[in-house]
Protein backbone atom coordinates (compact mmCIF):
# COMPACT_ATOMS: atom_id res chain seq x y z
CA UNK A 1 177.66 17.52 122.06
CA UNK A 2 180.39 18.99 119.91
CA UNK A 3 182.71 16.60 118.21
CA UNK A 4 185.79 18.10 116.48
CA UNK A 5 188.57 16.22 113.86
CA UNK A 6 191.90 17.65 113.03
CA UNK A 7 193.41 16.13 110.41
CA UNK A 8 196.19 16.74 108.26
CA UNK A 9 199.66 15.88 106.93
CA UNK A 10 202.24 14.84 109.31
CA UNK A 11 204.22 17.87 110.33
CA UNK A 12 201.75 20.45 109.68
CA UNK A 13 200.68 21.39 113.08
CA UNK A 14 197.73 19.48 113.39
CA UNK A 15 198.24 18.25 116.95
CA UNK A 16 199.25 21.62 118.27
CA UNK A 17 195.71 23.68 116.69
CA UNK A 18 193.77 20.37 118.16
CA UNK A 19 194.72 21.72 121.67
CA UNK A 20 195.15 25.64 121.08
CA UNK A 21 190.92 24.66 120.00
CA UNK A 22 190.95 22.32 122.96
CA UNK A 23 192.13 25.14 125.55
CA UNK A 24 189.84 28.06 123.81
CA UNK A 25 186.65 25.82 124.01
CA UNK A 26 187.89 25.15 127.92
CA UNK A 27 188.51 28.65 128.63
CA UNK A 28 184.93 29.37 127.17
CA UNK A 29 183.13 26.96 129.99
CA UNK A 30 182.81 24.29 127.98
CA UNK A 31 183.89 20.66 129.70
CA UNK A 32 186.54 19.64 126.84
CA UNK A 33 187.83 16.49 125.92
CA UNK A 34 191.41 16.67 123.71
CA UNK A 35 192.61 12.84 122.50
CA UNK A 36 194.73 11.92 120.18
CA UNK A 37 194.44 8.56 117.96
CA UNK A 38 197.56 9.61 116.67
CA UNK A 39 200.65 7.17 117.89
CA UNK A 40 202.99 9.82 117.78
CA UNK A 41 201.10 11.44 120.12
CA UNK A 42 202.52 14.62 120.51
CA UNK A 43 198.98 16.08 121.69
CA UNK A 44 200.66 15.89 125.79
CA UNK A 45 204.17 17.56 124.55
CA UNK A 46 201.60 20.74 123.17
CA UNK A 47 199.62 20.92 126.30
CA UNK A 48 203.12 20.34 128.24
CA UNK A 49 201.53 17.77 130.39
CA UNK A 50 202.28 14.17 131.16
CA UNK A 51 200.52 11.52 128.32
CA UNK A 52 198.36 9.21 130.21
CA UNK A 53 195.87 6.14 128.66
CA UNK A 54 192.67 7.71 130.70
CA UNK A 55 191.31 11.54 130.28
CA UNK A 56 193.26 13.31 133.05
CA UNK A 57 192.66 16.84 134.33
CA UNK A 58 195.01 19.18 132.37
CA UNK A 59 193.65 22.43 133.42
CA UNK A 60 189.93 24.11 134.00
CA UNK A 61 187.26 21.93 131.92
CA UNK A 62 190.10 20.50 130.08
CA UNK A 63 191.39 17.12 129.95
CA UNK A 64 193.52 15.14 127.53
CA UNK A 65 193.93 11.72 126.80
CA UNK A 66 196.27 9.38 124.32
CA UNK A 67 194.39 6.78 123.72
CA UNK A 68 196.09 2.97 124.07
CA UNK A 69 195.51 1.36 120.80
CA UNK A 70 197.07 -2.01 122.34
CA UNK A 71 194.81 -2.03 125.57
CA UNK A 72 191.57 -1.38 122.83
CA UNK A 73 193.58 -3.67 120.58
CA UNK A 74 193.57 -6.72 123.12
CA UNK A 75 189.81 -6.01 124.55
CA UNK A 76 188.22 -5.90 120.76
CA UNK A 77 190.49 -8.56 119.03
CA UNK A 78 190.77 -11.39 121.54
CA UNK A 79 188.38 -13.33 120.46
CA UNK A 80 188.97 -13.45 116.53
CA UNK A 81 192.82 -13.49 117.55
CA UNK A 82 192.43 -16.58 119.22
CA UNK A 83 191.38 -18.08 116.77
CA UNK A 84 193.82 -16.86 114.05
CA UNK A 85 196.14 -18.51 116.72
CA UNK A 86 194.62 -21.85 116.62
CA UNK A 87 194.58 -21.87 112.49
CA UNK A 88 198.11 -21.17 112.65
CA UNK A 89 198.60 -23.76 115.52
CA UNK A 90 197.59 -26.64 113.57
CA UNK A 91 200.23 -25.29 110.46
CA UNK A 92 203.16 -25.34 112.20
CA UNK A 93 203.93 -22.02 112.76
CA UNK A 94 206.08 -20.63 114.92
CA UNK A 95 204.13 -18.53 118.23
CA UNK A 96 205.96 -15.56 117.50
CA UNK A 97 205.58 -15.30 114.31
CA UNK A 98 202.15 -16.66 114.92
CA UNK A 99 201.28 -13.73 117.09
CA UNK A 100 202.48 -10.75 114.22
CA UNK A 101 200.40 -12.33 111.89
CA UNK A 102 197.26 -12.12 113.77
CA UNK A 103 197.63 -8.38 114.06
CA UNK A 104 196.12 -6.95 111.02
CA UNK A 105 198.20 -3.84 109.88
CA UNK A 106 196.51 -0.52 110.88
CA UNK A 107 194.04 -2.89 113.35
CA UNK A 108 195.19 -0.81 116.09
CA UNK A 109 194.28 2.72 114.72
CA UNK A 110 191.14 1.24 113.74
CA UNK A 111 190.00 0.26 117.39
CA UNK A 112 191.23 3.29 118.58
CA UNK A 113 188.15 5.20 116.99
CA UNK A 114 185.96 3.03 119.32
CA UNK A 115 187.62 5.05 122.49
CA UNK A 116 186.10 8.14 120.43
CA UNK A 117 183.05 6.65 120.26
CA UNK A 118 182.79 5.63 123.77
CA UNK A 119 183.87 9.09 124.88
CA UNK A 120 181.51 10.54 122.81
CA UNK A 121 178.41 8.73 124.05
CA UNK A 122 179.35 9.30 127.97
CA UNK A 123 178.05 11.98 128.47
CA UNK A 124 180.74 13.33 130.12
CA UNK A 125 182.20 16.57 127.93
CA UNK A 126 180.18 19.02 125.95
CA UNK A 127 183.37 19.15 123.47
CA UNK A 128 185.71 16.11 122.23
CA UNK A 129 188.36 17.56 119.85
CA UNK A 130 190.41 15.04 118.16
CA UNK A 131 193.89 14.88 117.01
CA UNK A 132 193.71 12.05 114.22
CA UNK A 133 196.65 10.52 112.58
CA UNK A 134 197.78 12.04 109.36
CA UNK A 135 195.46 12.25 106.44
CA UNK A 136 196.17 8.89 104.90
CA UNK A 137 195.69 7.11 107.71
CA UNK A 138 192.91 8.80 108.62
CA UNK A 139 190.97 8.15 105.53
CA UNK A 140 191.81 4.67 105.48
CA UNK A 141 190.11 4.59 109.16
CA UNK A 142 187.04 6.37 108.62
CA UNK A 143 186.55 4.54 105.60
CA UNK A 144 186.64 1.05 107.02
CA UNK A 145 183.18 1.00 109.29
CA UNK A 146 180.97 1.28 105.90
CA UNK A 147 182.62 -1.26 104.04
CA UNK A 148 183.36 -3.58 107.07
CA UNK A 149 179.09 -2.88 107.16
CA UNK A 150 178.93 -4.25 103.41
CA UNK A 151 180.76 -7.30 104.35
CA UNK A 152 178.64 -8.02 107.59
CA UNK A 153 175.36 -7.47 106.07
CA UNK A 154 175.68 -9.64 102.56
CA UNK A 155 178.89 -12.44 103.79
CA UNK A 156 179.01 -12.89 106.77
CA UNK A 157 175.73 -14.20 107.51
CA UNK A 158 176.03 -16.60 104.60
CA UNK A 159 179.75 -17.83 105.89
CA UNK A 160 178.09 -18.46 109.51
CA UNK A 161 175.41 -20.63 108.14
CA UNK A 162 177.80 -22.92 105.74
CA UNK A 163 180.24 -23.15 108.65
CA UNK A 164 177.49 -24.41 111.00
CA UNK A 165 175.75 -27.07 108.81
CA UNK A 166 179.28 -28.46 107.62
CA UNK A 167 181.62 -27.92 110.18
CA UNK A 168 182.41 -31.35 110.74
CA UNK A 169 183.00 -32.15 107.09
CA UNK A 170 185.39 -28.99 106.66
CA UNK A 171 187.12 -29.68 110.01
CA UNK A 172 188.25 -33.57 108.85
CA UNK A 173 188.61 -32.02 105.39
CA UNK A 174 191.05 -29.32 106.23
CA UNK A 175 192.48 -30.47 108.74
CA UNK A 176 191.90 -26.69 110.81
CA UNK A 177 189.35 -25.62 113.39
CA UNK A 178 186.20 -23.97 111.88
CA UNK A 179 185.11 -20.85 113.83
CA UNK A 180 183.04 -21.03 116.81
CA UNK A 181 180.16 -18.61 117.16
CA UNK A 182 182.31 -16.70 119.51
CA UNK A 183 184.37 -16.02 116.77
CA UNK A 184 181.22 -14.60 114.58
CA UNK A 185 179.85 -12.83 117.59
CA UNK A 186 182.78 -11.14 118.17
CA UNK A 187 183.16 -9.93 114.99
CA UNK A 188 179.38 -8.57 114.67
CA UNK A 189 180.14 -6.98 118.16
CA UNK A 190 182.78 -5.09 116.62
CA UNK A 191 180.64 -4.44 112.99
CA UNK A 192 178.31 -2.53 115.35
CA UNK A 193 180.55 -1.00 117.37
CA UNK A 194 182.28 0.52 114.24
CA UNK A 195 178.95 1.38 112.63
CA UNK A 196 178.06 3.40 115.57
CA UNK A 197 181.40 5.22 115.07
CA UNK A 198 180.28 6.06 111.72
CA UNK A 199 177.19 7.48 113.17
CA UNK A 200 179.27 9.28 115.52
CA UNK A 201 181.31 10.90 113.40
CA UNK A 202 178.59 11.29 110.47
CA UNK A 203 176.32 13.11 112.52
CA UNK A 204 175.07 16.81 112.48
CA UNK A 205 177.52 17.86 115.42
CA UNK A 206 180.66 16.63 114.10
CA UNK A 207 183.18 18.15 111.71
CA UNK A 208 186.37 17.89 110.33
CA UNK A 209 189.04 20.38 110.23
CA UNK A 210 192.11 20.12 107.48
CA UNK A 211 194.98 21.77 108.61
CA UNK A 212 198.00 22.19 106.35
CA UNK A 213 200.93 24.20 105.50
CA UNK A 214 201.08 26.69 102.72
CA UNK A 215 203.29 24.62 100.21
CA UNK A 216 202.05 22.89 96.73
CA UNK A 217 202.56 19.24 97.95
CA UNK A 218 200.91 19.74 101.32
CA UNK A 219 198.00 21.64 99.60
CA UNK A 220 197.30 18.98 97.00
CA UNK A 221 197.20 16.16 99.36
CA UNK A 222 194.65 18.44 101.60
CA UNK A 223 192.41 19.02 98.27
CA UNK A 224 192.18 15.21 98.01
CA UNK A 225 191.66 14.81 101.45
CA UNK A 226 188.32 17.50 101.41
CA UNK A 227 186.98 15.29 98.25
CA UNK A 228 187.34 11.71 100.09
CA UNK A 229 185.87 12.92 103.54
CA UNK A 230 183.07 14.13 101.55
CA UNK A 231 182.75 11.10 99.09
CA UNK A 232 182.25 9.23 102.48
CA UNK A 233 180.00 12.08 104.36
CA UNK A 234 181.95 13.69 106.90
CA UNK A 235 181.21 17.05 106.93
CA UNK A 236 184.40 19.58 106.43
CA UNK A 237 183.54 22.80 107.84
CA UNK A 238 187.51 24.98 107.80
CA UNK A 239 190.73 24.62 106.29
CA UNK A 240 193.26 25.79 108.90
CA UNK A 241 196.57 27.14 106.85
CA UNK A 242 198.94 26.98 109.20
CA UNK A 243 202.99 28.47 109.55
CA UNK A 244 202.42 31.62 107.11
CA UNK A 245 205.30 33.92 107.24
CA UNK A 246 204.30 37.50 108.40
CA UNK A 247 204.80 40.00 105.61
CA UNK A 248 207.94 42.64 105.83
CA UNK A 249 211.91 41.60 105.91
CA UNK A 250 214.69 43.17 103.78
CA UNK A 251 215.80 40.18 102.52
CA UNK A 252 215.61 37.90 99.24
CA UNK A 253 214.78 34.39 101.62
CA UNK A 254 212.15 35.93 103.27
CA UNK A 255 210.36 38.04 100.50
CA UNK A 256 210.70 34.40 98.02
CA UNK A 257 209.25 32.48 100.73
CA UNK A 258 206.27 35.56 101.68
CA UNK A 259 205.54 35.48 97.65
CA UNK A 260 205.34 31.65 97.42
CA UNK A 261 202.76 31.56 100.17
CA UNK A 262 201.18 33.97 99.10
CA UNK A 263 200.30 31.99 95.69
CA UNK A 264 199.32 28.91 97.56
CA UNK A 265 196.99 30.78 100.08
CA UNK A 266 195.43 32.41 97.31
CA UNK A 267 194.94 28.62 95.17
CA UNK A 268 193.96 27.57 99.14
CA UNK A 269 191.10 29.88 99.09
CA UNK A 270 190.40 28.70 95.15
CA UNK A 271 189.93 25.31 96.85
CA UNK A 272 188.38 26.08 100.03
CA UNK A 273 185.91 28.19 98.32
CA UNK A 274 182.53 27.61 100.62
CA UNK A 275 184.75 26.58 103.95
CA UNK A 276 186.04 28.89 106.29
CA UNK A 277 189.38 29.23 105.77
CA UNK A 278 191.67 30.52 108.55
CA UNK A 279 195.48 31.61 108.89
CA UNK A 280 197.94 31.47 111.96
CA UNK A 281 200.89 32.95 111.46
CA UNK A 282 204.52 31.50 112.02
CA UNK A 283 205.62 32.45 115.50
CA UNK A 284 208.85 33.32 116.35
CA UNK A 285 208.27 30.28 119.49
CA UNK A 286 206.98 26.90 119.24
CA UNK A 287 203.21 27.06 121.20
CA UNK A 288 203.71 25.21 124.68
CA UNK A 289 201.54 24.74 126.89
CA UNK A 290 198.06 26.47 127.65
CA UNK A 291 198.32 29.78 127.56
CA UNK A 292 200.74 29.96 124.73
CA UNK A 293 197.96 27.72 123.27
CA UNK A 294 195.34 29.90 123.67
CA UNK A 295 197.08 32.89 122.31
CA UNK A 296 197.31 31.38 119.07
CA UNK A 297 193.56 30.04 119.18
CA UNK A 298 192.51 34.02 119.52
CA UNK A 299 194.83 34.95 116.28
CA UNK A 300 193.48 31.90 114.34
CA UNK A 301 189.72 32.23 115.32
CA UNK A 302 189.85 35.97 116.08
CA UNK A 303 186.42 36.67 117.71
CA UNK A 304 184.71 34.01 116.13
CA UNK A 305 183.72 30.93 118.44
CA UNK A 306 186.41 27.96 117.91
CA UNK A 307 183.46 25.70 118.04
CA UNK A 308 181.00 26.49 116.06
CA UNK A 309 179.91 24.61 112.87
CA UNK A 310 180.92 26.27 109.93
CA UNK A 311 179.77 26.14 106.29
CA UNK A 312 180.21 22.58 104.92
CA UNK A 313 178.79 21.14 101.66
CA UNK A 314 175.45 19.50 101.69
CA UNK A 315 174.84 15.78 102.21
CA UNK A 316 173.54 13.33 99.48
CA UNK A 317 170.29 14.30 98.14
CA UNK A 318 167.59 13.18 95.67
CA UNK A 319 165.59 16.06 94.25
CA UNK A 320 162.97 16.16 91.27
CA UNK A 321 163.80 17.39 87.92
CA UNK A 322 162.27 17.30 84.32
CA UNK A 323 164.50 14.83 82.95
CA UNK A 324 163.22 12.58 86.38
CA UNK A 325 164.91 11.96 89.69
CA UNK A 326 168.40 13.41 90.16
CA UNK A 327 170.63 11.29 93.01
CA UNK A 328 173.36 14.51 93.91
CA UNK A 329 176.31 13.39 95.79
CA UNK A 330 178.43 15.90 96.98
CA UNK A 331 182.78 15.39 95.61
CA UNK A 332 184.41 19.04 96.16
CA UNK A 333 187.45 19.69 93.63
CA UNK A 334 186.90 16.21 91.90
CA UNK A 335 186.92 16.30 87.52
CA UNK A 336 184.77 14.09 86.00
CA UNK A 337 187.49 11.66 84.50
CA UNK A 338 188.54 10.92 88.26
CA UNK A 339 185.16 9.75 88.84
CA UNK A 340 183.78 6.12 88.60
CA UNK A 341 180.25 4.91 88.48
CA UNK A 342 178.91 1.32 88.03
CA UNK A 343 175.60 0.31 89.34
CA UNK A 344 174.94 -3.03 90.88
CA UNK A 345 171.70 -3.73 92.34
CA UNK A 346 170.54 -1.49 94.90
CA UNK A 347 174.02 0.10 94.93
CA UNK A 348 175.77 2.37 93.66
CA UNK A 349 179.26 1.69 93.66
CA UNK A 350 180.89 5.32 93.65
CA UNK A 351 185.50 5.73 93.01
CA UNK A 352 187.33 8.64 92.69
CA UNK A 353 191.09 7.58 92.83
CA UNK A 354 192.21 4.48 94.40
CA UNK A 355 188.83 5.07 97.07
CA UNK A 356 185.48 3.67 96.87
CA UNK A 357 182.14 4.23 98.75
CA UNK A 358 179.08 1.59 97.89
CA UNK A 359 176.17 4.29 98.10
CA UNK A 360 172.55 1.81 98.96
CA UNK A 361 170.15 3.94 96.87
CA UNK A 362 166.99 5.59 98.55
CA UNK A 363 164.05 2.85 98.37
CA UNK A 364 162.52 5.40 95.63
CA UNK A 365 164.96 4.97 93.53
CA UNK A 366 166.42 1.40 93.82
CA UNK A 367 163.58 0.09 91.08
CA UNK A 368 164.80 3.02 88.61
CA UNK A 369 167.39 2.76 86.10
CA UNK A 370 170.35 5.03 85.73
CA UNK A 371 169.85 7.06 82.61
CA UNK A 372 172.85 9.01 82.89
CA UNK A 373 175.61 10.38 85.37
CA UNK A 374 177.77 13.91 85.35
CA UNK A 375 180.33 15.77 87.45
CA UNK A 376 178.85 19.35 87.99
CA UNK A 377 179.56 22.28 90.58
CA UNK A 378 181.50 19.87 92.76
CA UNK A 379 178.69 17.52 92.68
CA UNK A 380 178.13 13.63 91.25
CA UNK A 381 174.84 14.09 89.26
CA UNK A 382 172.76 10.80 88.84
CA UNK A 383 169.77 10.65 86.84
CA UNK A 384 167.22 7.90 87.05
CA UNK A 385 164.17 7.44 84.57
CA UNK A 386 161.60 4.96 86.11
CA UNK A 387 161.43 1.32 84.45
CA UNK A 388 159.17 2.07 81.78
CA UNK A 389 160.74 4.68 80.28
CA UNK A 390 163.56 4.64 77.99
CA UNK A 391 166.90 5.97 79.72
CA UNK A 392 168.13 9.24 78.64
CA UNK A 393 171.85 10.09 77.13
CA UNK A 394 174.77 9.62 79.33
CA UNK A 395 176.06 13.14 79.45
C-alpha cells in the first residue's frame, strides 16, 4: 500500500495538490483514499463534493473523507477524561470549565492520525493520500507517538505500581481519587495505538510531500520542515513549488514578481538538492473539482507516475570506519551550531531548534562511548570508540 503526506504552510495549496494526486492515482486504477486531518478541511471544497465523517464515493476508485477529530476524540479519551473529571470534581470546579480543561490542546489532531492508521491497515485502498494540517502542527503530531513511547516505557510503569501499593494512603492523603487501571489501560491502549502510527507512517511505503509557495518566508519554514521530518524519520521524497507565475507580460508587477520567483526556485532547488522538485504554475482559475484537478496533476507530474517513491535521504545508519563505529543520522540543511547532542544511557538525546528526538542506540553500540560528534553532508556524524579505548577528539 501507498501512503502519501502533504504538508505545508497554510495557504500554499496543499489541500488542493493532495486531491489533484488523489484524482491522478484514481484515474490510474488505483482504489484511492483522499482525507484530510486538517480542520479547515477544505480537501471536499477542491474535489467540489459534500465533506462527510466516513470515506464516501467521490468519483471512480476515489473517495474522500474529513476525518471527525471529536468522534475519535470522545472514543480514545473517555476513559482518561473521566477521570480528569473526577480530580476536578473533588476541587470544586465548575463542569464547564471542568470539561475544557480535560481537553488537552492539539488532543484532537493527535487522535485524528489514528483514523490514518486504521485506514491504512484495512485493507481497503491501494493509495491513502493525506492532507495534514499545516507544517507546525504537523510536526508537533508526528512527533508526539515517540516521545509519548519514552514516557510509557520508563514512567508509566513505575507510576502504576506506586499508585497500586499506596492508593489508599494517597487517596486519604490528598483528598482525590487515584487512577483506576482503566485509566492506565487506556492510556497504554492509546501508547500502542500511536506507536503503530509511527510505524505507519515510518515505513518503506510512505512519504511526505512539502508543498510551498515560491516566497522567502514560506521557503524557510519548508527548509526547517525537510530537517525535522527527517530528524524524526519520515522519509521526504518531493518538494512541490506551487503558484509560479508563467514567464512573459509587458509590465513592471509582473516581470518583479517572475524575477523574485525565479531567485527563490533557484535557492528551492539549492535546498531540495536530492528530492524531486516539481512546479505548477499559477492558473488563471482556481482548480475545482476532478477534472480541473487532474489537469493540473498532468502539468505538475508530467509523465511521471504521481505515486511513485522518489529519492529521499537515507535512514539512520551505523557503518565501520578506522577511527571505530560511526552512528550517521540523517538532518538535511541543518549547521552544526543548530545541532545538540548529549548522551544519556542508551540514548542519544538528539535537538536541532526548539525539537528533540531521543535516538535508543543499536545494542552494538549502547556499551561504547561517544568519542566525538560532527555535522557533515547533511548528516549527524557520531563516533564511538569501544570501552577500553581512549575516546578520540570531539571534532
Amino acid at each position: 500500500m501507498r501512503i502519501l503526506l502533504f504538508t505545508g504552510k497554510g495557504g500554499v495549496g496543499k489541500s488542493t495538490l493532495a486531491a489533484a494526486t488523489a484524482c491522478a492515482s484514481a484515474a490510474a486504477g488505483h482504489r484511492t483514499l483522499v482525507l484530510s486531518t486538517d480542520a479547515a478541511h477544505s480537501l471536499a471544497d477542491a474535489l467540489d463534493v459534500p465533506a462527510t465523517s466516513e470515506p464516501t464515493e467521490a468519483a471512480t476508485n476515489l473517495w474522500v473523507q474529513h476525518v471527525d477529530a471529536q468522534q475519535r476524540f470522545e472514543r480514545s479519551w473517555a476513559d482518561i477524561q473521566g477521570y480528569l473529571l473526577s480530580v476536578l470534581d473533588v476541587a470544586g470546579v465548575d463542569p464547564v470549565a471542568a470539561e475544557e480543561l480535560t481537553v488537552i490542546p492539539g488532543a484532537e489532531e493527535v487522535l485524528a492520525l489514528l483514523e490514518v492508521r486504521a485506514q491504512a491497515r484495512s485493507g481497503e485502498w491501494d493509495v491513502l493520500v493525506v492532507d495534514c494540517a499545516p507544517t507546525a502542527e504537523t510536526l508537533r503530531l508526528l512527533a508526539l507517538p515517540e516521545a509519548l513511547g519514552w514516557y510509557m516505557t520508563r514512567v508509566l510503569p513505575v507510576e502504576r505500581r506506586v499508585v497500586k501499593a499506596l492508593k489508599p494512603v494517597l487517596t486519604r492523603a490528598a483528598g482525590v481519587p487515584m487512577p483506576e487501571d482503566s485509566v492506565f489501560d487506556a492510556i497504554e491502549r492509546l501508547h500502542a495505538d500511536l506507536d503503530d502510527v509511527r510505524a505507519v507512517l515510518t515505513g518503506t511505503e510512505t512519504s511526505v510531500r512539502l508543498v510551498l509557495t515560491p516566497e522567502s518566508v514560506v521557503l524557510a519554514e519548508a527548509r526547517r520542515a525537510y530537517t525535522f521530518l527527517t530528524l524524526f524519520g519520515y522519509r521526504v521524497d518531493m518538494a512541490i513549488v506551487n503558484r509560479v507565475f508563467p514567464e512573459g507580460g509587458a509590465d513592471e508587477w509582473r516581470r518583479s514578481w517572475v524575477a523574485a520567483q525565479a531567485r527563490h526556485l533557484a535557492d528551492a532547488a539549492d535546498s531540495f538538492a536530492g528530492l524531486d522538485l516539481r512546479t505548477s504554475v499559477y492558473r488563471a482559475a482556481e482548480p475545482v473539482g476532478r477534472d480541473e484537478l487532474l489537469d493540473l496533476a498532468a502539468s505538475v507530474y508530467d509523465d511521471a507516475d504521481p505515486i511513485a517513491p522518489g529519492a529521499s535521504v537515507p535512514p539512520m545508519s551505523v557503518s565501520t570506519t578506522p577511527a571505530g563505529l560511526v552512528l550517521s543520522l540523517p538532518l538535511p540543511l541543518a549547521a552544526q551550531e543548530d545541532v545538540g547532542l548529549v548522551r544519556k544511557g542508551d540514548e542519544l538525546i538528539v535537538s536541532v531548534a526548539s525539537y528533540r528526538r531521543l535516538v535508543t542506540l543499536p545494542t552494538g553500540l549502547a556499551r561504547h562511548r561517544v568519542a566525538g560528534a560532527r555535522v557533515r553532508d547533511g548528516q549527524l556524524q557520531v563516533r564511538f570508540t569501544a570501552p577500553a579505548e581512549l575516546p578520540e577528539e570531539v571534532s
